[in-house]
N, C-alpha and C. Protein backbone atom coordinates (compact mmCIF):
# COMPACT_ATOMS: atom_id res chain seq x y z
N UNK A 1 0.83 -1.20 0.00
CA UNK A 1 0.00 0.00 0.00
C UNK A 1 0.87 1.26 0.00
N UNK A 2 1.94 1.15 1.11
CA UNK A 2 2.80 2.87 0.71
C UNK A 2 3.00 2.93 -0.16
N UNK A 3 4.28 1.73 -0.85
CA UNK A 3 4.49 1.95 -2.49
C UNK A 3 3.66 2.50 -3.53
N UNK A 4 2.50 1.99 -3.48
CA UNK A 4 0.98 2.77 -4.10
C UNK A 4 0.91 4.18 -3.77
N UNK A 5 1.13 4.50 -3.00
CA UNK A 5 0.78 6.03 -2.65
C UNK A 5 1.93 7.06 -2.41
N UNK A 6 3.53 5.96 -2.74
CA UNK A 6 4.33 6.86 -2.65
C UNK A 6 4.61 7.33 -4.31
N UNK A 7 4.06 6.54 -5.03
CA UNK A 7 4.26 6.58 -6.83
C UNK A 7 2.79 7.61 -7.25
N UNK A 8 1.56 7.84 -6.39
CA UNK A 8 0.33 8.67 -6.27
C UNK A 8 1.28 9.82 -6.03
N UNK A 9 1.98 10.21 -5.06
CA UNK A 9 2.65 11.20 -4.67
C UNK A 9 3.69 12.00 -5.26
N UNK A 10 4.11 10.93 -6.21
CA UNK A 10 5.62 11.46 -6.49
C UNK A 10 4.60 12.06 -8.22
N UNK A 11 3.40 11.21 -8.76
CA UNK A 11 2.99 11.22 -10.03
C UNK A 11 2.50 13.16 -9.85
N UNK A 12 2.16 13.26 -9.05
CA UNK A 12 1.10 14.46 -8.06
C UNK A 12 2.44 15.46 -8.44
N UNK A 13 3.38 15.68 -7.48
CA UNK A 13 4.42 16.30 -7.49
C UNK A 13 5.28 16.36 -8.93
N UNK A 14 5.26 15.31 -9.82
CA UNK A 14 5.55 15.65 -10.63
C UNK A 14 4.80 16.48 -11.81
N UNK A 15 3.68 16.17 -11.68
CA UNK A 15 2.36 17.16 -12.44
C UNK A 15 2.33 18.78 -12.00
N UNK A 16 2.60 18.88 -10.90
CA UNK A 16 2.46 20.16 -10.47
C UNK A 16 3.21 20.74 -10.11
N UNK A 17 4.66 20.63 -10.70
CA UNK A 17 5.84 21.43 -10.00
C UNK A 17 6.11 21.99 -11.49
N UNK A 18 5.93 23.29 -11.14
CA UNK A 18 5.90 24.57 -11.89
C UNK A 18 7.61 24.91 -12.75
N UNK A 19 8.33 23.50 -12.63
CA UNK A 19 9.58 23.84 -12.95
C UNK A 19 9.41 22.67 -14.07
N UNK A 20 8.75 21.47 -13.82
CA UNK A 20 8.77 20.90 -14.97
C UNK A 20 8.05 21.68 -16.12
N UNK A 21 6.79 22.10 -15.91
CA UNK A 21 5.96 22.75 -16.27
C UNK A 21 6.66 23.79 -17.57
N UNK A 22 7.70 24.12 -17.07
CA UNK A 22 8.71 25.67 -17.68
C UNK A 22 9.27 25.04 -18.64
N UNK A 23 10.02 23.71 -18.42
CA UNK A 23 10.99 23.11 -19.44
C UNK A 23 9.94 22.52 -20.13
N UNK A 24 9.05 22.40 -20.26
CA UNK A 24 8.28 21.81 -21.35
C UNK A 24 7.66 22.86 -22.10
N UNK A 25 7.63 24.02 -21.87
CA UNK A 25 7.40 24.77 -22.85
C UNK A 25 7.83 26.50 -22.70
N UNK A 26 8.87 26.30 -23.08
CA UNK A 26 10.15 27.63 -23.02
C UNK A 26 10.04 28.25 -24.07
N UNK A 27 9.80 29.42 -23.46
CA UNK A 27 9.21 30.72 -24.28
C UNK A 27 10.35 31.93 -24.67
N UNK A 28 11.21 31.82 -23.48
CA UNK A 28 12.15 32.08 -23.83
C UNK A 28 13.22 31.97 -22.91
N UNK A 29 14.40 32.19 -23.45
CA UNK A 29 15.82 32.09 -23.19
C UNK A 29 16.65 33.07 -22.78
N UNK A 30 17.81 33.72 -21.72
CA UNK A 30 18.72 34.91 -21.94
C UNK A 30 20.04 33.99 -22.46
N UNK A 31 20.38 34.85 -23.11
CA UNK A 31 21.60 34.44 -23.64
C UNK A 31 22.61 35.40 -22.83
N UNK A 32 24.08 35.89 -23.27
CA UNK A 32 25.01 36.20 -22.99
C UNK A 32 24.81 38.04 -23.17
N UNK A 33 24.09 37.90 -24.31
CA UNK A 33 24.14 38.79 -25.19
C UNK A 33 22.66 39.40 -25.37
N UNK A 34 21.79 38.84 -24.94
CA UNK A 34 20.44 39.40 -24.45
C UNK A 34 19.07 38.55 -24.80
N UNK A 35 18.06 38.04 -24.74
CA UNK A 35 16.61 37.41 -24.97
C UNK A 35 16.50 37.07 -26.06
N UNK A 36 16.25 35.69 -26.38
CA UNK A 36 15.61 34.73 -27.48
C UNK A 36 14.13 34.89 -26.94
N UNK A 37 12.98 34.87 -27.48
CA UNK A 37 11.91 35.08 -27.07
C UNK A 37 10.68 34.29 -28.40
N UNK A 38 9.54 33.44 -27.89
CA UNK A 38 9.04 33.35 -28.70
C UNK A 38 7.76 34.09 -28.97
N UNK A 39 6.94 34.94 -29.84
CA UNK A 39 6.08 35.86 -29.22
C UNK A 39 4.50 35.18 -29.37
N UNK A 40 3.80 35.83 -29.26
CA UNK A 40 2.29 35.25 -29.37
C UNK A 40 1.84 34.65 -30.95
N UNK A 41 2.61 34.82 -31.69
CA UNK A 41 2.13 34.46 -32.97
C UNK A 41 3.03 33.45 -33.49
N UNK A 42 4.17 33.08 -32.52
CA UNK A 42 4.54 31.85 -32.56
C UNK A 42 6.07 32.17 -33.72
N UNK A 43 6.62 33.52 -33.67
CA UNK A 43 7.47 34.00 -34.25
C UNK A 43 8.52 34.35 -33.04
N UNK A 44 9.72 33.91 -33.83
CA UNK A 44 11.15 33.91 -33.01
C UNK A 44 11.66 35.11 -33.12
N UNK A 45 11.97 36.04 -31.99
CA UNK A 45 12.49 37.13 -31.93
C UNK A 45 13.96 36.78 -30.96
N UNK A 46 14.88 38.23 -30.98
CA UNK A 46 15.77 38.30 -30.71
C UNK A 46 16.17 39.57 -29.86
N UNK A 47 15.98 39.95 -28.42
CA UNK A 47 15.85 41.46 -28.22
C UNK A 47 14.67 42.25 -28.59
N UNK A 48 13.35 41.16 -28.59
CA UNK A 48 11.90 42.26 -29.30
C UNK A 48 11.92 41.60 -30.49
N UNK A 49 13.17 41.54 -31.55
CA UNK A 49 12.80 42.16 -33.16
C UNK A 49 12.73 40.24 -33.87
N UNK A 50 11.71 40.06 -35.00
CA UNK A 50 12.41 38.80 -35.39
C UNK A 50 13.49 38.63 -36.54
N UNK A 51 13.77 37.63 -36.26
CA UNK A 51 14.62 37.07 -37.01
C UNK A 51 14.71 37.49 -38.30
N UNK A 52 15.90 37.58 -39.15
CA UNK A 52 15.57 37.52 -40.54
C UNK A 52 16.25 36.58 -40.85
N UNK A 53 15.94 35.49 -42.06
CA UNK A 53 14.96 35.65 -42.72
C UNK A 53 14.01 34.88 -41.07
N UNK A 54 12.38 35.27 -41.06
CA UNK A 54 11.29 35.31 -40.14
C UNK A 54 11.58 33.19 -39.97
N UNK A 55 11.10 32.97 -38.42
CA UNK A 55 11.43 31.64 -37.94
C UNK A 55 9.43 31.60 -37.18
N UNK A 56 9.00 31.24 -38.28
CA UNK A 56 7.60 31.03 -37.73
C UNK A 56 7.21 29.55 -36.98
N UNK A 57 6.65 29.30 -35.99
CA UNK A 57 6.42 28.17 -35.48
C UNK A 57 5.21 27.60 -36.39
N UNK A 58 4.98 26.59 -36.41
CA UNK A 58 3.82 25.63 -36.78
C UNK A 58 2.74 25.39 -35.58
N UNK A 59 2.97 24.88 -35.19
CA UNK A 59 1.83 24.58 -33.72
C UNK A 59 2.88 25.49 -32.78
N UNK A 60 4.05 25.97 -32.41
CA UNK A 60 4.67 26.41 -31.80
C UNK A 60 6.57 26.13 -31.71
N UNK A 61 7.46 26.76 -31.29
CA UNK A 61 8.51 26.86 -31.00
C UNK A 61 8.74 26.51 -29.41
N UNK A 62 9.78 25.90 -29.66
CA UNK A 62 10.54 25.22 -28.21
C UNK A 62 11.96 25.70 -28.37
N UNK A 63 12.38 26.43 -27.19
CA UNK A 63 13.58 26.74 -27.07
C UNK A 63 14.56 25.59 -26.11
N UNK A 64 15.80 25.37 -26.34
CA UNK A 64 16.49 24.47 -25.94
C UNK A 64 16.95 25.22 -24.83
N UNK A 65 18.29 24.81 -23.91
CA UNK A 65 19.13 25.20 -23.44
C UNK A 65 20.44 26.38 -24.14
N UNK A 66 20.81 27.37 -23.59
CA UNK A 66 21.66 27.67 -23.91
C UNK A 66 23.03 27.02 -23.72
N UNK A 67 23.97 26.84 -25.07
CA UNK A 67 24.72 26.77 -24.96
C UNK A 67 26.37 27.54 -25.08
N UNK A 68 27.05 27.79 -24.38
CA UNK A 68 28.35 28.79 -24.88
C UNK A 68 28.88 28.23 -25.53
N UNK A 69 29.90 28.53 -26.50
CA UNK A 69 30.28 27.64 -27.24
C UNK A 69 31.60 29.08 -27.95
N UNK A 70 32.34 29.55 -27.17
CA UNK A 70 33.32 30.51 -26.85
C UNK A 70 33.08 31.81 -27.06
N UNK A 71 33.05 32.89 -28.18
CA UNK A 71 32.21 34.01 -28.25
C UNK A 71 30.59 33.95 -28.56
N UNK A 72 30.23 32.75 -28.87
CA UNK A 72 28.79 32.20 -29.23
C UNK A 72 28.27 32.06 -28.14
N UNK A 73 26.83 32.05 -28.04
CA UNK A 73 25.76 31.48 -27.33
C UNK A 73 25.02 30.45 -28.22
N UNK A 74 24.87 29.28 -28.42
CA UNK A 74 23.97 28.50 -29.50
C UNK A 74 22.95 27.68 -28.79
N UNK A 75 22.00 27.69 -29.39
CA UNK A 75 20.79 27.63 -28.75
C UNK A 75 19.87 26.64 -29.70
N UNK A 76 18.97 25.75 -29.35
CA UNK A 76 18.65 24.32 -30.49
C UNK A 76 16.84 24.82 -30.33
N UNK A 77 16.08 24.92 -31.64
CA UNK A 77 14.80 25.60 -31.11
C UNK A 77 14.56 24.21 -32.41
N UNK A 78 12.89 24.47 -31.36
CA UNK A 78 12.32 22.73 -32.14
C UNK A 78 10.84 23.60 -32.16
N UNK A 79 10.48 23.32 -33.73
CA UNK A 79 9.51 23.99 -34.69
C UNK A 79 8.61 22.61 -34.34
N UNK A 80 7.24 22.63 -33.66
CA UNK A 80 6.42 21.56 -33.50
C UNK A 80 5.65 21.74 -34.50
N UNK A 81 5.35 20.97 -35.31
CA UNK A 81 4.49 20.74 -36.31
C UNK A 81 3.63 19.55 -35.70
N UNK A 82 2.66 19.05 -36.99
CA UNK A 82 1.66 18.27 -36.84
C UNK A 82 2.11 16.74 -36.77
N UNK A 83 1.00 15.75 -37.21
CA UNK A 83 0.69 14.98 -37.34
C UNK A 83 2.05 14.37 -38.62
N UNK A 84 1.63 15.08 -39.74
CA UNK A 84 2.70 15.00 -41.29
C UNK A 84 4.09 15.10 -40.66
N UNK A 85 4.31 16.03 -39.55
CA UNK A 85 5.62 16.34 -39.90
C UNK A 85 5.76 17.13 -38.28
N UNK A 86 6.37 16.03 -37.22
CA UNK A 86 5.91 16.29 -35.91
C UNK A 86 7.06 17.56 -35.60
N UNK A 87 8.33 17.59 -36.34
CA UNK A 87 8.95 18.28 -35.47
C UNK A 87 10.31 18.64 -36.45
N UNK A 88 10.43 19.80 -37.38
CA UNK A 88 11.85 20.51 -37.08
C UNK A 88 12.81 21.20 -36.20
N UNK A 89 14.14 21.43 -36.82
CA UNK A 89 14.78 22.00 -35.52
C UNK A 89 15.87 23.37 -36.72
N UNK A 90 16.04 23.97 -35.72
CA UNK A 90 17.06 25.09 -36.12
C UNK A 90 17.87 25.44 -34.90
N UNK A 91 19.37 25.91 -35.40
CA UNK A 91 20.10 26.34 -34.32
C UNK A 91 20.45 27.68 -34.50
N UNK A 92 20.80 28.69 -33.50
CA UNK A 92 20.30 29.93 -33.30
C UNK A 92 21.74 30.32 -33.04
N UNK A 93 22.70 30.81 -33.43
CA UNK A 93 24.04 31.64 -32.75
C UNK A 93 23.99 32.99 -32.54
N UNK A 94 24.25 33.37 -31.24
CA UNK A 94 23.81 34.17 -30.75
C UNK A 94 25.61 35.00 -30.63
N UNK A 95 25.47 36.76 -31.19
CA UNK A 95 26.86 36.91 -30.59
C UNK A 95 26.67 38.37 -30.11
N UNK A 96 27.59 39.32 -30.22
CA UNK A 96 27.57 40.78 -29.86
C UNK A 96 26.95 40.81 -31.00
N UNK A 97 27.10 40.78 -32.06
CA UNK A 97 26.15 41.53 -33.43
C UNK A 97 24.96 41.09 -33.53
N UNK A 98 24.60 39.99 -32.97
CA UNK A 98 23.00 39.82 -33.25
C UNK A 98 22.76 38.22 -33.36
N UNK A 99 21.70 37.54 -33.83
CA UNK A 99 20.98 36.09 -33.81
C UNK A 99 21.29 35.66 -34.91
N UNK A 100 21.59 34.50 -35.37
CA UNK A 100 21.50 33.86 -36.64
C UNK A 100 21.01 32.61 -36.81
N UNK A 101 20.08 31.89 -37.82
CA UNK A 101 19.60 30.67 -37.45
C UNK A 101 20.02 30.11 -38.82
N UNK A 102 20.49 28.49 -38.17
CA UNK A 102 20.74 27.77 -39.79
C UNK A 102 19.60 27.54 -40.72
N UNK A 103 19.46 27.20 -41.73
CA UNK A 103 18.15 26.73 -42.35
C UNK A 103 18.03 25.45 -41.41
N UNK A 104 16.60 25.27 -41.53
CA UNK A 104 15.79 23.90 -40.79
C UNK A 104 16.48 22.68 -41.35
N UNK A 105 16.47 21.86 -40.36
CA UNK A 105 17.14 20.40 -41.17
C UNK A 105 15.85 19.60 -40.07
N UNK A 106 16.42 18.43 -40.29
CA UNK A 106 15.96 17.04 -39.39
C UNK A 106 14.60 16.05 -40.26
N UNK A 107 14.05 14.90 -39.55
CA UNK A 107 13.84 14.12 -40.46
C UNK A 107 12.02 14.61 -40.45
N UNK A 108 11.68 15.51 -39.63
CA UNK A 108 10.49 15.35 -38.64
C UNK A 108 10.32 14.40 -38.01
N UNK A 109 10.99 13.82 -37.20
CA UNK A 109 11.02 13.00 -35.92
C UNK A 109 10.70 13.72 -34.71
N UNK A 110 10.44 13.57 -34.04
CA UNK A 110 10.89 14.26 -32.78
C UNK A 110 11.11 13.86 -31.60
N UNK A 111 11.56 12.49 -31.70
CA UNK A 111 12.36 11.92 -31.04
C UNK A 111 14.43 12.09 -31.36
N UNK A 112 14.71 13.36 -30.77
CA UNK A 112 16.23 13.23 -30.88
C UNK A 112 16.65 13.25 -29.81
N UNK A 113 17.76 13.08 -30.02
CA UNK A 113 19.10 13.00 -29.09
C UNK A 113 20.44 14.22 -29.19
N UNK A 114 20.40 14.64 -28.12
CA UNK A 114 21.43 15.78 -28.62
C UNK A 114 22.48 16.08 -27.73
N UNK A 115 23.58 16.07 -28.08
CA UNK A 115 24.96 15.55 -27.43
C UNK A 115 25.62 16.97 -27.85
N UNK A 116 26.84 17.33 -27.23
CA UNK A 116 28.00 18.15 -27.32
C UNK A 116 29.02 17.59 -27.09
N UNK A 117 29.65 17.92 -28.22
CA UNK A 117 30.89 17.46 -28.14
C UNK A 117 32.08 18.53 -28.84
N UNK A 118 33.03 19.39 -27.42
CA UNK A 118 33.90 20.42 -27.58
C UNK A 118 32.90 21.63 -28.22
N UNK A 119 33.44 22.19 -29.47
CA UNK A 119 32.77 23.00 -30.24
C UNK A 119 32.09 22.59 -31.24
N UNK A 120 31.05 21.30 -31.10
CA UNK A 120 30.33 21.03 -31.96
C UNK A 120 28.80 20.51 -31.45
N UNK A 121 27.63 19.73 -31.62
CA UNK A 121 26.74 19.70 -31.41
C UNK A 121 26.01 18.69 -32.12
N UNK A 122 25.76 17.15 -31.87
CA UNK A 122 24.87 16.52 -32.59
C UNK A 122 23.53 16.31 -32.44
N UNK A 123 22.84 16.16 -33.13
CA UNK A 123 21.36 16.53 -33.27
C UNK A 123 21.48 14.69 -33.72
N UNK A 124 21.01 13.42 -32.80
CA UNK A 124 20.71 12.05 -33.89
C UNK A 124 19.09 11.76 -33.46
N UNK A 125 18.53 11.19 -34.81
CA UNK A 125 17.05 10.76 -34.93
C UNK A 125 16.92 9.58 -35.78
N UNK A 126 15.50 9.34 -35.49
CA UNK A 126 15.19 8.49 -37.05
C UNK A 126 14.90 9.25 -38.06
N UNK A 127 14.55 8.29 -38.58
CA UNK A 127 13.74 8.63 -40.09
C UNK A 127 12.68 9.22 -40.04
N UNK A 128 11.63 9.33 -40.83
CA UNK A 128 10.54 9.48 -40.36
C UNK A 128 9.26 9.07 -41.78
N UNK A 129 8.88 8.87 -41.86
CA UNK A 129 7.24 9.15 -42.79
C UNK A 129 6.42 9.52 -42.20
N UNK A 130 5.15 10.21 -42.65
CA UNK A 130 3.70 10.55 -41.89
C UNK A 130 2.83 9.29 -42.14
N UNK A 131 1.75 9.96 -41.82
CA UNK A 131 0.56 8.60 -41.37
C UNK A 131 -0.01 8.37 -42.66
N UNK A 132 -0.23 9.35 -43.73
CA UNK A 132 -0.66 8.45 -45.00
C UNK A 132 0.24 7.88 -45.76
N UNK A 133 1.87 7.33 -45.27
CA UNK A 133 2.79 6.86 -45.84
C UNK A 133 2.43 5.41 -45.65
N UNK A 134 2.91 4.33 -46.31
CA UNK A 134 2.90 2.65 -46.26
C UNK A 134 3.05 2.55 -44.91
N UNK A 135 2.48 1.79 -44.02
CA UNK A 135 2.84 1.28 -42.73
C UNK A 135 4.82 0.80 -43.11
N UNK A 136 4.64 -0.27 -43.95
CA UNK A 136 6.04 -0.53 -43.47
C UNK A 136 6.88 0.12 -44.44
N UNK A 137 6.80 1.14 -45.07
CA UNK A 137 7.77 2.57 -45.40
C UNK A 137 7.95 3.29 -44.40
N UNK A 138 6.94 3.27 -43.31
CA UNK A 138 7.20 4.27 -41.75
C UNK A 138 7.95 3.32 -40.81
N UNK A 139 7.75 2.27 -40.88
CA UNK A 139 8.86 1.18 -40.53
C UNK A 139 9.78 1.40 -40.94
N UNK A 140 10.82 1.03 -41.62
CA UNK A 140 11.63 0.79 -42.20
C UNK A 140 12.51 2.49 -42.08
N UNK A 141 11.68 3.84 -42.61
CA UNK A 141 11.92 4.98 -41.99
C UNK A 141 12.67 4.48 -40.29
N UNK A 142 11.60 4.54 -39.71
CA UNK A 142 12.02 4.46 -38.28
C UNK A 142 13.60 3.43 -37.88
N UNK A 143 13.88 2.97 -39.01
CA UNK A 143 14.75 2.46 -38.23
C UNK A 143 16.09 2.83 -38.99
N UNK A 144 16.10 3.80 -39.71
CA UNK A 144 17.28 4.32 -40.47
C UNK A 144 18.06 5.55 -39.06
N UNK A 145 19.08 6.15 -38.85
CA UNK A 145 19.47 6.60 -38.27
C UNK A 145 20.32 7.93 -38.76
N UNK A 146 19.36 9.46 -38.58
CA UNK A 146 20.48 10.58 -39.26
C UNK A 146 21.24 11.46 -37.90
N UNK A 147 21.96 11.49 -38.50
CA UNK A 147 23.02 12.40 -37.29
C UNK A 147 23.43 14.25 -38.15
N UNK A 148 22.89 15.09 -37.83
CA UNK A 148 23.06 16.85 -38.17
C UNK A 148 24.07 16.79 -36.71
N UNK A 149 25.19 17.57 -37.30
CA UNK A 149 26.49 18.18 -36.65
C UNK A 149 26.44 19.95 -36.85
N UNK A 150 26.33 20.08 -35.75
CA UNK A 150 26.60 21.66 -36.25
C UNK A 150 27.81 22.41 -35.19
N UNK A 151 28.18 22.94 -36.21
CA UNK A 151 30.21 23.13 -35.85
C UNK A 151 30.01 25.05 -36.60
N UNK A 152 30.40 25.74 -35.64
CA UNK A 152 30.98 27.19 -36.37
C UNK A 152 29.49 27.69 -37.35
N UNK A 153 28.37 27.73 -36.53
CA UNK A 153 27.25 28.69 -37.38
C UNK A 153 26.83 27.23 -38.80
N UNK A 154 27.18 26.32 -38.98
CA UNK A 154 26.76 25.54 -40.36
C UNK A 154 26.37 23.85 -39.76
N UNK A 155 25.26 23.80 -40.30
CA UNK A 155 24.75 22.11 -39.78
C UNK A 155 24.67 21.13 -41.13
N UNK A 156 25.53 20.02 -41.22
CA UNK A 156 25.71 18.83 -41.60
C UNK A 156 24.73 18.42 -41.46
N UNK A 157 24.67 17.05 -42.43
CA UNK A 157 24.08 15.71 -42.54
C UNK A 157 25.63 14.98 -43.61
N UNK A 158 26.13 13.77 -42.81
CA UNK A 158 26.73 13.34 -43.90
C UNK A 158 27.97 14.38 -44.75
N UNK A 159 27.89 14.81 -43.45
CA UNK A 159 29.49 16.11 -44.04
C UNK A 159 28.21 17.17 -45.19
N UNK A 160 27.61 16.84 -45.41
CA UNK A 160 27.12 17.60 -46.37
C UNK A 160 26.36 19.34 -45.64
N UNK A 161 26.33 20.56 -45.95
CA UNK A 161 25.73 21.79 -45.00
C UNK A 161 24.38 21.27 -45.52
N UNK A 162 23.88 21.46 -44.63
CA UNK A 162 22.33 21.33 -44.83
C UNK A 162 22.01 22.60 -45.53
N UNK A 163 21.13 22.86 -46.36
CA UNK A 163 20.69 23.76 -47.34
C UNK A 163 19.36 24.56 -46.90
C-alpha cells in the first residue's frame, strides 16, 4: 500500500511542480548577449525584433538550453508541427552583433538526441514518414538513423551543409 501512494505522490508532485511545467514549454531564453523570445504568434524574436529571414512556429517553437560555445551562445529551437511532420529544428548563434539561425534540417522525428561534443553539437534521430505513408515505409523509416552536426554557425548531414 505505501508503495501505491508513494508513486500517487511522487505522479502528483511531478504534475504540479511549476519547474517541470517551464521546461516543457520555453518561451524564452537569456543568452550572454540578451533574450531569445518566442512571441504570441509563434514568431522567433531576438531582443523584441524577429529574425531575418522570419522563424515562424507551426503549432509552436521550443527553445532548448543555452549553450556557450566561446564568443557564441547556440541555442537548439524545435519547430512543433503536426501529425505530417511532428517536429523541425534550427540552431540559433547568438553573438555581440545579433541572432542567426541555420536553415531547418531534421527528419520530422521528434524523437532526438542531442549531445556536445567540444565545439560542436549533434542533433541524432530516425527517419521518419507521416501517417498516409505505407505502414512498413514508416517502418523501415524508423529504423534508419540521421546524425546533423553543427560546428561554427553551419549544420551537416553526412558532411554535407544542410541547405
Amino acid at each position: 500500500m505505501r508503495s501505491i501512494l508513494s508513486a500517487v505522490l511522487i505522479t502528483f508532485v511531478f504534475v504540479v511542480n511549476p519547474l517541470h511545467a517551464k521546461l516543457q514549454d520555453t518561451q524564452s531564453v537569456s543568452t550572454r548577449f540578451g533574450v531569445l523570445s518566442v512571441n504570441e504568434d509563434k514568431i522567433l524574436q531576438f531582443k523584441g525584433q524577429s529574425l531575418v529571414p522570419v522563424i515562424e512556429g507551426n503549432n509552436g517553437l521550443d527553445l532548448g538550453e543555452v549553450m556557450r560555445m566561446g564568443a557564441t551562445d547556440v541555442v537548439l529551437v524545435t519547430d512543433n508541427g503536426g501529425s505530417g511532420c511532428p517536429a523541425v529544428f534550427y540552431f540559433v548563434s547568438v553573438t555581440r552583433s545579433g541572432a542567426k539561425a541555420t536553415p531547418e534540417f531534421g527528419t520530422c522525428s521528434d524523437l532526438a538526441t542531442v549531445k556536445r561534443n567540444g565545439n560542436s553539437i549533434s542533433v541524432t534521430m530516425p527517419g521518419f514518414l507521416g501517417p498516409f505513408e505505407p505502414k512498413s515505409a514508416q517502418r523501415r523509416a524508423a529504423k534508419e538513423r540521421h546524425v546533423f552536426i553543427y560546428r561554427a554557425g553551419v549544420v551537416t548531414e553526412n558532411g554535407r551543409p544542410v541547405k
